[in-house]
N, C-alpha and C. Protein backbone atom coordinates (compact mmCIF):
# COMPACT_ATOMS: atom_id res chain seq x y z
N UNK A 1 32.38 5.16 -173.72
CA UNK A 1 32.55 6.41 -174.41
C UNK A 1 31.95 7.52 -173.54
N UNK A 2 32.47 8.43 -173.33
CA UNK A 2 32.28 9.92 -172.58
C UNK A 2 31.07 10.44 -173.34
N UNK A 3 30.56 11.25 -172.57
CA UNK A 3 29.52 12.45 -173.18
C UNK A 3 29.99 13.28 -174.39
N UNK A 4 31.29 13.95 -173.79
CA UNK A 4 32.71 14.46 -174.88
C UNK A 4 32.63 13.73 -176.33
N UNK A 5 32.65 12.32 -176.35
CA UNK A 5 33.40 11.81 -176.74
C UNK A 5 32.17 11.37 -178.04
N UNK A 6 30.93 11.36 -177.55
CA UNK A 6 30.49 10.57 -178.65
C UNK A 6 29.51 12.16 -178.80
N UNK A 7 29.67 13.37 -178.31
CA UNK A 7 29.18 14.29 -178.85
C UNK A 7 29.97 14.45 -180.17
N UNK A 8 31.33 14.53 -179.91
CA UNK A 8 32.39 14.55 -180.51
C UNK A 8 32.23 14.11 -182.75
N UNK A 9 31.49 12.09 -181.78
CA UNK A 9 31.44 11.46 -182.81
C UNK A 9 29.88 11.95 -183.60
N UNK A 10 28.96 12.22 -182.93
CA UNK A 10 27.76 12.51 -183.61
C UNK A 10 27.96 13.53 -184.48
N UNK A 11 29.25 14.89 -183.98
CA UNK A 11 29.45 15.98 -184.95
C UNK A 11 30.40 15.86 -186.29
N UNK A 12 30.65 14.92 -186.31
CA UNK A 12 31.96 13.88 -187.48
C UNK A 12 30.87 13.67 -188.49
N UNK A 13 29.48 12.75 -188.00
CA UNK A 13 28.73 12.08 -188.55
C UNK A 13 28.03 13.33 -189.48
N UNK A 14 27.96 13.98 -188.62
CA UNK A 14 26.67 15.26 -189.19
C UNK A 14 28.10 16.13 -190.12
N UNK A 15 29.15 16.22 -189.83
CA UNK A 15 29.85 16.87 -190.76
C UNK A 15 30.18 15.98 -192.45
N UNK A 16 29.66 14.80 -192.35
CA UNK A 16 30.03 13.61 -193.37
C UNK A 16 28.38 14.10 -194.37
N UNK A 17 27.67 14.20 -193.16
CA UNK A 17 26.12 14.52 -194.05
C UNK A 17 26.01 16.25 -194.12
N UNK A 18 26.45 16.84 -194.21
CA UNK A 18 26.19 18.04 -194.08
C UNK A 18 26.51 19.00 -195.86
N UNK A 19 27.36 18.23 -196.48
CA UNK A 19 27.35 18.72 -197.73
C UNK A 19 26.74 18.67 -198.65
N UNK A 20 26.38 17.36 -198.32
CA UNK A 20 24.67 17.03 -199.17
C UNK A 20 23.57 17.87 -198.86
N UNK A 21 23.13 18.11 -197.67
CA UNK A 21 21.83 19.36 -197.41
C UNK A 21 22.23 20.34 -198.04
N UNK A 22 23.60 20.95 -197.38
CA UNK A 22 24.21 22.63 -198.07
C UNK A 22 23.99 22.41 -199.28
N UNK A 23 24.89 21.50 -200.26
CA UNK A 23 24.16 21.74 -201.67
C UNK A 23 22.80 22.02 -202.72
N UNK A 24 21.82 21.43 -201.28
CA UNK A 24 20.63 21.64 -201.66
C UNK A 24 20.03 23.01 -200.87
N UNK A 25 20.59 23.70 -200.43
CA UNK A 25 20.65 24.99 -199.63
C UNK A 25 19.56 24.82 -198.21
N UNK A 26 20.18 23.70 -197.52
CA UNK A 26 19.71 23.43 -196.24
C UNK A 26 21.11 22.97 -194.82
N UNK A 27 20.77 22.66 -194.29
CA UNK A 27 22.01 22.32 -193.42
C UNK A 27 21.23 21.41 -192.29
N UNK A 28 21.99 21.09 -191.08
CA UNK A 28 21.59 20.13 -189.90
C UNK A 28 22.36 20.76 -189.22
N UNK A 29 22.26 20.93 -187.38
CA UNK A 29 22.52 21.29 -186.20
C UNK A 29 22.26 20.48 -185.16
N UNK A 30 22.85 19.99 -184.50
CA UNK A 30 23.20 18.84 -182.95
C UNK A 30 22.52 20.06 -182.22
N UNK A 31 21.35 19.59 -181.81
CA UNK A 31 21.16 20.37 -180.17
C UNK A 31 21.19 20.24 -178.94
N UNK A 32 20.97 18.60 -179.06
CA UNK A 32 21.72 17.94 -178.25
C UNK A 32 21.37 15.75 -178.12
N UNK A 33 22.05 15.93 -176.92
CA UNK A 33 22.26 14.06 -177.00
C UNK A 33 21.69 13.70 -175.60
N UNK A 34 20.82 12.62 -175.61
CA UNK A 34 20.24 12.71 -173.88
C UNK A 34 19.38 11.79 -173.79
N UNK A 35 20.14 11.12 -173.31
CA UNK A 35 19.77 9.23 -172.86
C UNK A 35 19.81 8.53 -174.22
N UNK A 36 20.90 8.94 -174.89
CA UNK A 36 20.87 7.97 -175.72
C UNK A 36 20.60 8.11 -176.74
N UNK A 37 19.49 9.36 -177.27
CA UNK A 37 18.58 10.24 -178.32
C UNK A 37 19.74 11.29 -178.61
N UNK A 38 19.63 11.54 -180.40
CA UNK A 38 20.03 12.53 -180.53
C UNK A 38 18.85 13.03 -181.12
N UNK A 39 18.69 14.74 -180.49
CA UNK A 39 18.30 15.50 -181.72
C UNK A 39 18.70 16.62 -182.22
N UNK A 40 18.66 16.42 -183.62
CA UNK A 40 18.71 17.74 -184.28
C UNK A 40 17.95 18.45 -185.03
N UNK A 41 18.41 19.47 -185.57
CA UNK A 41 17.38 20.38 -186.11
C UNK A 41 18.04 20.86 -187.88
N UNK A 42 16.86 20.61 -188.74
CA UNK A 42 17.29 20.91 -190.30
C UNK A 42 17.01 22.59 -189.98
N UNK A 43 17.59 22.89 -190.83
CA UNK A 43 17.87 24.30 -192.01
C UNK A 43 17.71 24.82 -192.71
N UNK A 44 17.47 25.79 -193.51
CA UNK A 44 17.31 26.05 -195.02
C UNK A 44 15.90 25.23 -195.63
N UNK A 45 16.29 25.00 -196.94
CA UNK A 45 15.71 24.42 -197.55
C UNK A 45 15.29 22.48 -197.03
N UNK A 46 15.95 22.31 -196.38
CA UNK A 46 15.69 21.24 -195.24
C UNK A 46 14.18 20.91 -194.53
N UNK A 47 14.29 21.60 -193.49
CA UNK A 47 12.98 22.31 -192.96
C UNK A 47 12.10 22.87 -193.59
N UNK A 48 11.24 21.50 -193.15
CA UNK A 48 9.67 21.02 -193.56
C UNK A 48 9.95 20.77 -194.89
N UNK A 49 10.82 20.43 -195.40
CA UNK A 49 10.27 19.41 -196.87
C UNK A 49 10.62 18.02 -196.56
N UNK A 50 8.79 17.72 -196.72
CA UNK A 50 8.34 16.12 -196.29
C UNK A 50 8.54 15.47 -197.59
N UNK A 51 9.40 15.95 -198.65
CA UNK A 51 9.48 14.71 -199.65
C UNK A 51 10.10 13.66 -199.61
N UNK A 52 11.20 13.82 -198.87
CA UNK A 52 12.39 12.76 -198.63
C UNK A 52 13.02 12.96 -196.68
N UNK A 53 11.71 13.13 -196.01
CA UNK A 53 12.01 13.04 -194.73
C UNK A 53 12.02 11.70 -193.87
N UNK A 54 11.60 10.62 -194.37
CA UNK A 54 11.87 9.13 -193.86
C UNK A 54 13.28 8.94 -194.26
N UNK A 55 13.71 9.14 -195.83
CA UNK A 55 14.86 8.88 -196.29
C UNK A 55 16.33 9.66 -195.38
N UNK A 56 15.60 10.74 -195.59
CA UNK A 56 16.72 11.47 -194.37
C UNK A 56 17.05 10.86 -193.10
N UNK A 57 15.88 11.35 -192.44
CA UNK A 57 16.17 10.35 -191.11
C UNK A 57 16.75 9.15 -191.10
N UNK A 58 16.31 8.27 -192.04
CA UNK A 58 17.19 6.88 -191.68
C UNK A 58 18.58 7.33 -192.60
N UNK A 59 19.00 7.95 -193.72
CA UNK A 59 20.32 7.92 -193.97
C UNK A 59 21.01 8.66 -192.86
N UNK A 60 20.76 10.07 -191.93
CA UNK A 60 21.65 10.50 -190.97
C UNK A 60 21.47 9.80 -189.68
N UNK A 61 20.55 9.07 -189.43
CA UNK A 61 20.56 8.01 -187.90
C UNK A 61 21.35 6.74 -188.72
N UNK A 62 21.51 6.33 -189.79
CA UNK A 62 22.73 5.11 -189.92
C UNK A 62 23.67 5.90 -190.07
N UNK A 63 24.52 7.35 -190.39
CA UNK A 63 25.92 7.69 -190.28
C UNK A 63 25.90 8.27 -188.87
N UNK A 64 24.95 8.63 -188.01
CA UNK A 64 25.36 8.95 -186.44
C UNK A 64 25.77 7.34 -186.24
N UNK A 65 24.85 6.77 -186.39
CA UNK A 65 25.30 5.24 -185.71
C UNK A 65 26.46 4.41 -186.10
N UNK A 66 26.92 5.14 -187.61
CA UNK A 66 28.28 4.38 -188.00
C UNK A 66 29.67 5.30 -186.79
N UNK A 67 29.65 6.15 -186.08
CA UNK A 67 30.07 6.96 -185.39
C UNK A 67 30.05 6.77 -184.33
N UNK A 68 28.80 6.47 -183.71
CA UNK A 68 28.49 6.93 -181.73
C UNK A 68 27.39 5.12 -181.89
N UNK A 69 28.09 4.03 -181.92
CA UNK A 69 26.84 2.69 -182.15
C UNK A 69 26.22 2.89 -180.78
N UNK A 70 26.29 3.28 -179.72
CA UNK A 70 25.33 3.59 -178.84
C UNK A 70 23.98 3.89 -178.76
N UNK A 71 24.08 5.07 -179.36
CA UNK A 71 22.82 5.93 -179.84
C UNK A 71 21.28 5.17 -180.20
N UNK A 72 20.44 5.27 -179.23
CA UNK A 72 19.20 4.39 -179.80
C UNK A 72 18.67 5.02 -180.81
N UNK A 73 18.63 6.49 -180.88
CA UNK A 73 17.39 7.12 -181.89
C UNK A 73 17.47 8.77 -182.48
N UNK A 74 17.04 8.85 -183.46
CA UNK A 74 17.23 10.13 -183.79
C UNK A 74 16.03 10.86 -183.93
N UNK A 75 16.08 12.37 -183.38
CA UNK A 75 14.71 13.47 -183.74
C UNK A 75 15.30 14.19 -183.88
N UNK A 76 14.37 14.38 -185.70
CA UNK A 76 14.85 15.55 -186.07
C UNK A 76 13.79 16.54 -185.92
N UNK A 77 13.65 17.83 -185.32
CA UNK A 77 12.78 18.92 -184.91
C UNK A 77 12.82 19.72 -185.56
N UNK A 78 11.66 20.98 -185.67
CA UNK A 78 11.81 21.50 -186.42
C UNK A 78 11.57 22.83 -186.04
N UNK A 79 12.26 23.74 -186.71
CA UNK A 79 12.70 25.26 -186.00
C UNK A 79 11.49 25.87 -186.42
């Protein structure tokens, strides 16, 4: 798989999870992919609420990975 190609798929993944944050008036952003790591960055109401931030992380690193199975790991950062 290309650089293209599984950027491609990581932005599929994050568009599958992305209606769930918006509804809660937050969102997610790809900043980028590099060696293997993706990270991104929450949004809104997203950013910095540690109530359900393990849960997050592992539900959007298993739909990047149902997408791009390459991918070793996800960071999510924070703006």
């Amino acid at each position: 798989m290309t650089a293209q190609e599984t950027e491609k798929n990581v932005e599929k993944a994050l568009e599958e999870i992305r209606p769930y944050l918006v509804s809660d008036g937050g969102n997610i952003k790809l900043l980028s992919i590099e060696n293997n790591i993706v990270k991104v960055e929450l949004e809104g109401t997203c950013n910095g609420c540690s109530v359900n931030q393990m849960t997050l992380k592992y539900g959007v690193e298993a739909t990047i990975k149902k997408y791009a199975h390459r991918l070793k790991k996800l960071l999510i950062l924070a703006n």
